[in-house]
PDB file of N, CA and C in Angstrom:
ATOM      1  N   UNK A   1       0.819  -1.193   0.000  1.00  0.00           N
ATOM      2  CA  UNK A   1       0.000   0.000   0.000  1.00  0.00           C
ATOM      3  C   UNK A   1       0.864   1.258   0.000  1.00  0.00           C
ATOM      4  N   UNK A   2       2.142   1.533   0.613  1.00  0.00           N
ATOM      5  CA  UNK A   2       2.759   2.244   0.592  1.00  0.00           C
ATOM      6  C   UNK A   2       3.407   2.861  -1.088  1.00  0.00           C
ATOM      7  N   UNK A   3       3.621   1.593  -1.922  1.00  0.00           N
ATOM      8  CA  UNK A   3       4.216   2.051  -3.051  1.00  0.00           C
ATOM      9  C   UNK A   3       3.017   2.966  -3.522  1.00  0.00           C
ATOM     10  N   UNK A   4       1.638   2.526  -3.613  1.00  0.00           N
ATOM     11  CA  UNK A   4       1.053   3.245  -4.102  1.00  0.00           C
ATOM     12  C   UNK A   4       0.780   4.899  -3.784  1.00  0.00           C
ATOM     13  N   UNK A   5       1.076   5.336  -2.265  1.00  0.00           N
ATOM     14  CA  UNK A   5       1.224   6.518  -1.743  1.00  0.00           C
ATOM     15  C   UNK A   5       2.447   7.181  -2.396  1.00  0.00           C
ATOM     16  N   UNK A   6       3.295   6.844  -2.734  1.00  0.00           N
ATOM     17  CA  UNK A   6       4.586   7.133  -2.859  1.00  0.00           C
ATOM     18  C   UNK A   6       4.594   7.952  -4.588  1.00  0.00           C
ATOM     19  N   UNK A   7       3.941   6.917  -5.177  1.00  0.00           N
ATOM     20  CA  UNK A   7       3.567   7.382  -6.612  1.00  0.00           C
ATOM     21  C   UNK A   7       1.576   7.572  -7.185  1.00  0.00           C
ATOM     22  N   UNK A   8       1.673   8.197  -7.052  1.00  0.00           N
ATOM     23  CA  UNK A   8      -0.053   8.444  -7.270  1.00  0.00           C
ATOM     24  C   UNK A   8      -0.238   7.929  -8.312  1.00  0.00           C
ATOM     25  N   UNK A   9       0.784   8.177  -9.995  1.00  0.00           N
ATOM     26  CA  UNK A   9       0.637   7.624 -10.783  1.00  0.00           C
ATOM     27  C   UNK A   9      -0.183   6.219 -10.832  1.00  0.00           C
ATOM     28  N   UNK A  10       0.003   5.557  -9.567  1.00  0.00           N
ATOM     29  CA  UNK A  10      -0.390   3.886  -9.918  1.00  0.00           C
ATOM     30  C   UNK A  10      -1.781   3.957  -9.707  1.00  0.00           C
ATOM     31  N   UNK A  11      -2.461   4.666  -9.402  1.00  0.00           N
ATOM     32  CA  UNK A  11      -3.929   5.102  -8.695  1.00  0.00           C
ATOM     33  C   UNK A  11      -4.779   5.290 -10.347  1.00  0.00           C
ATOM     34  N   UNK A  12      -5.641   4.664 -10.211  1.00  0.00           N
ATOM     35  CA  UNK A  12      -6.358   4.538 -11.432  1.00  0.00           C
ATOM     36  C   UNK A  12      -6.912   6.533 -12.092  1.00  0.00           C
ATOM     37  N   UNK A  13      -7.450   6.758 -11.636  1.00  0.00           N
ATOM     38  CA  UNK A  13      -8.136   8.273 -11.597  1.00  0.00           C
ATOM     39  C   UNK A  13      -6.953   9.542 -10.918  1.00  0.00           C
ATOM     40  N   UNK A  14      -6.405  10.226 -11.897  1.00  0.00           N
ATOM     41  CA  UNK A  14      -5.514  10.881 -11.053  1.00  0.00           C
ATOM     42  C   UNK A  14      -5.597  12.396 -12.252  1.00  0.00           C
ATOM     43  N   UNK A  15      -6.414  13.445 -11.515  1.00  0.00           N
ATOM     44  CA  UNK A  15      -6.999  14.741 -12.519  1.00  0.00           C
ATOM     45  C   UNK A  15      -5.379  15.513 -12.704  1.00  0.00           C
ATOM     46  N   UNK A  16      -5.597  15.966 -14.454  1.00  0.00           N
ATOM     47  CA  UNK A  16      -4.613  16.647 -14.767  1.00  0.00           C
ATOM     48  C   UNK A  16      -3.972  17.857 -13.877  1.00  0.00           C
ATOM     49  N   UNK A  17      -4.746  18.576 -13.228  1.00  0.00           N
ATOM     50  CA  UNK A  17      -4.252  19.633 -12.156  1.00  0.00           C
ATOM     51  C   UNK A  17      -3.333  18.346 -10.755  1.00  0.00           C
ATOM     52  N   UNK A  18      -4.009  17.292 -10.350  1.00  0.00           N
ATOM     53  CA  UNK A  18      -3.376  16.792  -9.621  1.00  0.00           C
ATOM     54  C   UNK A  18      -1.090  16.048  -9.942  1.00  0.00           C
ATOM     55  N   UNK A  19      -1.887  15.906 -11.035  1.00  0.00           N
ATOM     56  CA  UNK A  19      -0.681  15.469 -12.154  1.00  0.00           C
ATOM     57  C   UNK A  19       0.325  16.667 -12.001  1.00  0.00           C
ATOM     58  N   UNK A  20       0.231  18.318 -12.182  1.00  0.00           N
ATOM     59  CA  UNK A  20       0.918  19.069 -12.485  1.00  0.00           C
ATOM     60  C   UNK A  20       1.585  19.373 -11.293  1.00  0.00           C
ATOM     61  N   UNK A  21       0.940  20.140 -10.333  1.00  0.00           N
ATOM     62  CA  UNK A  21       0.975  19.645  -9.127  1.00  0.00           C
ATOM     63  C   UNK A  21       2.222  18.943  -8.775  1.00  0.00           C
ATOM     64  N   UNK A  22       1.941  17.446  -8.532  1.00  0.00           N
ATOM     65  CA  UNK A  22       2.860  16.564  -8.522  1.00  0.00           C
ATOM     66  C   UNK A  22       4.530  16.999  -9.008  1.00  0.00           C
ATOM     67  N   UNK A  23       3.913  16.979 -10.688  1.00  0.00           N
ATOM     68  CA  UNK A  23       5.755  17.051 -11.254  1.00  0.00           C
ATOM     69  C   UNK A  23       6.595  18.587 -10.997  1.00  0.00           C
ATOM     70  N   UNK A  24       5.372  19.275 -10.392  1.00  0.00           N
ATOM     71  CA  UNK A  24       6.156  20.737 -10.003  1.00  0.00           C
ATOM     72  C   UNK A  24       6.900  20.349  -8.156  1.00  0.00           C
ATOM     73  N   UNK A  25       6.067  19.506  -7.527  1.00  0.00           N
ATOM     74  CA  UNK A  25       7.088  19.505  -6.220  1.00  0.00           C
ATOM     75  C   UNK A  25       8.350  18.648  -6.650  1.00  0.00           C
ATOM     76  N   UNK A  26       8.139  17.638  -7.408  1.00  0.00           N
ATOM     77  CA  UNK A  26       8.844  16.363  -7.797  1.00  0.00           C
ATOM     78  C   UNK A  26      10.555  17.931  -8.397  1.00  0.00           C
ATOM     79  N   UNK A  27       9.912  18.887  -9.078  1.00  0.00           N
ATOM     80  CA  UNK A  27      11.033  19.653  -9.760  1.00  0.00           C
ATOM     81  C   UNK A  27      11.670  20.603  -8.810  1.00  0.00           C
ATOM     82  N   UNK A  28      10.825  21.008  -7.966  1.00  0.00           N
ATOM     83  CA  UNK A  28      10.946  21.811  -6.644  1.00  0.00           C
ATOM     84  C   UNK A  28      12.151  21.003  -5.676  1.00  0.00           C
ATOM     85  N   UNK A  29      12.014  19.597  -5.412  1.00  0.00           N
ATOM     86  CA  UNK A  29      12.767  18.735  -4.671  1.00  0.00           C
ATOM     87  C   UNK A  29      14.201  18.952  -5.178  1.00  0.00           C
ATOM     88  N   UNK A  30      14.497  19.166  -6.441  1.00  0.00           N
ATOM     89  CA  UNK A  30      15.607  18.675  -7.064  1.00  0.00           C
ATOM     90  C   UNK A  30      16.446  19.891  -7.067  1.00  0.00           C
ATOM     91  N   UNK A  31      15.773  21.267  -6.572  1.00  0.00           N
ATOM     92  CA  UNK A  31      16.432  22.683  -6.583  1.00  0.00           C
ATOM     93  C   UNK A  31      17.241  22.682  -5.425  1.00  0.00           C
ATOM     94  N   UNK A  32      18.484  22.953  -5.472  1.00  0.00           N
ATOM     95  CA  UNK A  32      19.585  23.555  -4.328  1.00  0.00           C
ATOM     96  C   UNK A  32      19.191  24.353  -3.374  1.00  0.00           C
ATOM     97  N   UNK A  33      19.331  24.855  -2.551  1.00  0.00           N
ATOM     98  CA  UNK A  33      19.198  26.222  -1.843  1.00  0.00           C
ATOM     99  C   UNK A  33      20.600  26.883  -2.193  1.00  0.00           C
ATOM    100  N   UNK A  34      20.475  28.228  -1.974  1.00  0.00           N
ATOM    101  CA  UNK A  34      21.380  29.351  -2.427  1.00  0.00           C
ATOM    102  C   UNK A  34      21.619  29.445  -1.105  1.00  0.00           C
ATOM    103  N   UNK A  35      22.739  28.969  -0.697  1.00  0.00           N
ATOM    104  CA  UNK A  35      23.837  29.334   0.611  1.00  0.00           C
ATOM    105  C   UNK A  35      23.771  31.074   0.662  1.00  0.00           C
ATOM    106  N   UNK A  36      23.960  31.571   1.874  1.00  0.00           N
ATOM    107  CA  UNK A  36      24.324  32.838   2.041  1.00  0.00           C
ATOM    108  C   UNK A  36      25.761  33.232   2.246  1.00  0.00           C
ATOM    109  N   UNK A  37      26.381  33.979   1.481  1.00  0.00           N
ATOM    110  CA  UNK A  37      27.910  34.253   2.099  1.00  0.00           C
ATOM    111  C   UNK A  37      27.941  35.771   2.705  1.00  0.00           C
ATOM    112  N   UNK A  38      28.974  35.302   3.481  1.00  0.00           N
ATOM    113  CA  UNK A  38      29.084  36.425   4.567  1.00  0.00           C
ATOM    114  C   UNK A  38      30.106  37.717   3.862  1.00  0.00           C
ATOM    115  N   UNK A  39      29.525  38.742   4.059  1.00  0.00           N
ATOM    116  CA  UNK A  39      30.639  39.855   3.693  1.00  0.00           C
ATOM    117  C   UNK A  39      31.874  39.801   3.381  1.00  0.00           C
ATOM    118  N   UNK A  40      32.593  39.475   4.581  1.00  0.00           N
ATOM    119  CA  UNK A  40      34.502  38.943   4.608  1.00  0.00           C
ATOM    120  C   UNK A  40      34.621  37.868   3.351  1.00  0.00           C
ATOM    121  N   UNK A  41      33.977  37.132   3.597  1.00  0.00           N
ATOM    122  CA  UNK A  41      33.797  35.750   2.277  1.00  0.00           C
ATOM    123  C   UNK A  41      33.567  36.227   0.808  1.00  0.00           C
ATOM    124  N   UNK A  42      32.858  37.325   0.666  1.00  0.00           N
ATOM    125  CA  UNK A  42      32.658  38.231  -0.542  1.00  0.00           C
ATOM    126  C   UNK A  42      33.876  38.686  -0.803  1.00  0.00           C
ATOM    127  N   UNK A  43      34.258  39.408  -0.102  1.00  0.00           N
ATOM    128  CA  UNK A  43      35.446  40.605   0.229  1.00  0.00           C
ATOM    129  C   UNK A  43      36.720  39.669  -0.332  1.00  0.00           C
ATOM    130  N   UNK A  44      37.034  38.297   0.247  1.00  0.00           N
ATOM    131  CA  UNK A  44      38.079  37.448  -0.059  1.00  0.00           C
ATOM    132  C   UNK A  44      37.838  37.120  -1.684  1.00  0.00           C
ATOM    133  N   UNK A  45      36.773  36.514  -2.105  1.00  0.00           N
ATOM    134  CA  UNK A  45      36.704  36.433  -3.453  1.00  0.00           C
ATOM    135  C   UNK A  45      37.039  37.320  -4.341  1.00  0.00           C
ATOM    136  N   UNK A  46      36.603  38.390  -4.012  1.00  0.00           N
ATOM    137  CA  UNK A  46      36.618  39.225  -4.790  1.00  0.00           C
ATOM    138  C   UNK A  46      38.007  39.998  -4.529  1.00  0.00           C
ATOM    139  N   UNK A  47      38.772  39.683  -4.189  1.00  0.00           N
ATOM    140  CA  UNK A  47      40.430  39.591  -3.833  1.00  0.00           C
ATOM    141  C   UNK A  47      41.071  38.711  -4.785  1.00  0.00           C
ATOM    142  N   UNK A  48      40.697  37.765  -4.371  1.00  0.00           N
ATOM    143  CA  UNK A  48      41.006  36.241  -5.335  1.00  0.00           C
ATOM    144  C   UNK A  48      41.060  36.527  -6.497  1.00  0.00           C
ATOM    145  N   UNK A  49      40.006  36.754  -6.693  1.00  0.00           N
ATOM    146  CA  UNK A  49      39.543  36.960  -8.219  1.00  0.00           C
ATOM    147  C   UNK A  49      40.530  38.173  -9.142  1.00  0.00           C
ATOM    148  N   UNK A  50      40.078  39.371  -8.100  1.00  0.00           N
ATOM    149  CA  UNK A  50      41.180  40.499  -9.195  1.00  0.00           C
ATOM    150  C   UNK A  50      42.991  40.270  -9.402  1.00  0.00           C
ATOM    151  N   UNK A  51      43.021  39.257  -8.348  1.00  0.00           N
ATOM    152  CA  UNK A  51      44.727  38.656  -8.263  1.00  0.00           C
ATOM    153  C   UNK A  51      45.093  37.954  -9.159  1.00  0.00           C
TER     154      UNK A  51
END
C-alpha cells in the first residue's frame, strides 16, 4: 500500500491539475538552496579573483 502513496501515478483516476501539481514539487525537490555568504567571504573572493 505504501508504493502506491509514494507514486499516485499507480492510482487509477488521477486529474490533470493533480498530475501538475505533482511534477512541479517532484522539480521543486531537485532545486539547491542558495547558501548565504558572509561579507569577509565576498570581500576574499573578490580579492582572489582580481589577483
Amino acid at each position: 500500500m505504501a508504493k502506491k502513496l509514494d507514486n499516485p501515478f499507480s492510482l487509477k483516476f488521477v486529474l490533470p491539475e493533480q498530475r501538475e501539481l505533482y511534477l512541479q514539487i517532484k522539480e521543486d525537490e531537485k532545486l539547491v538552496s542558495k547558501s548565504m555568504i558572509e561579507q569577509d567571504e565576498l570581500e576574499s573572493f573578490h580579492y582572489t579573483i582580481r589577483d
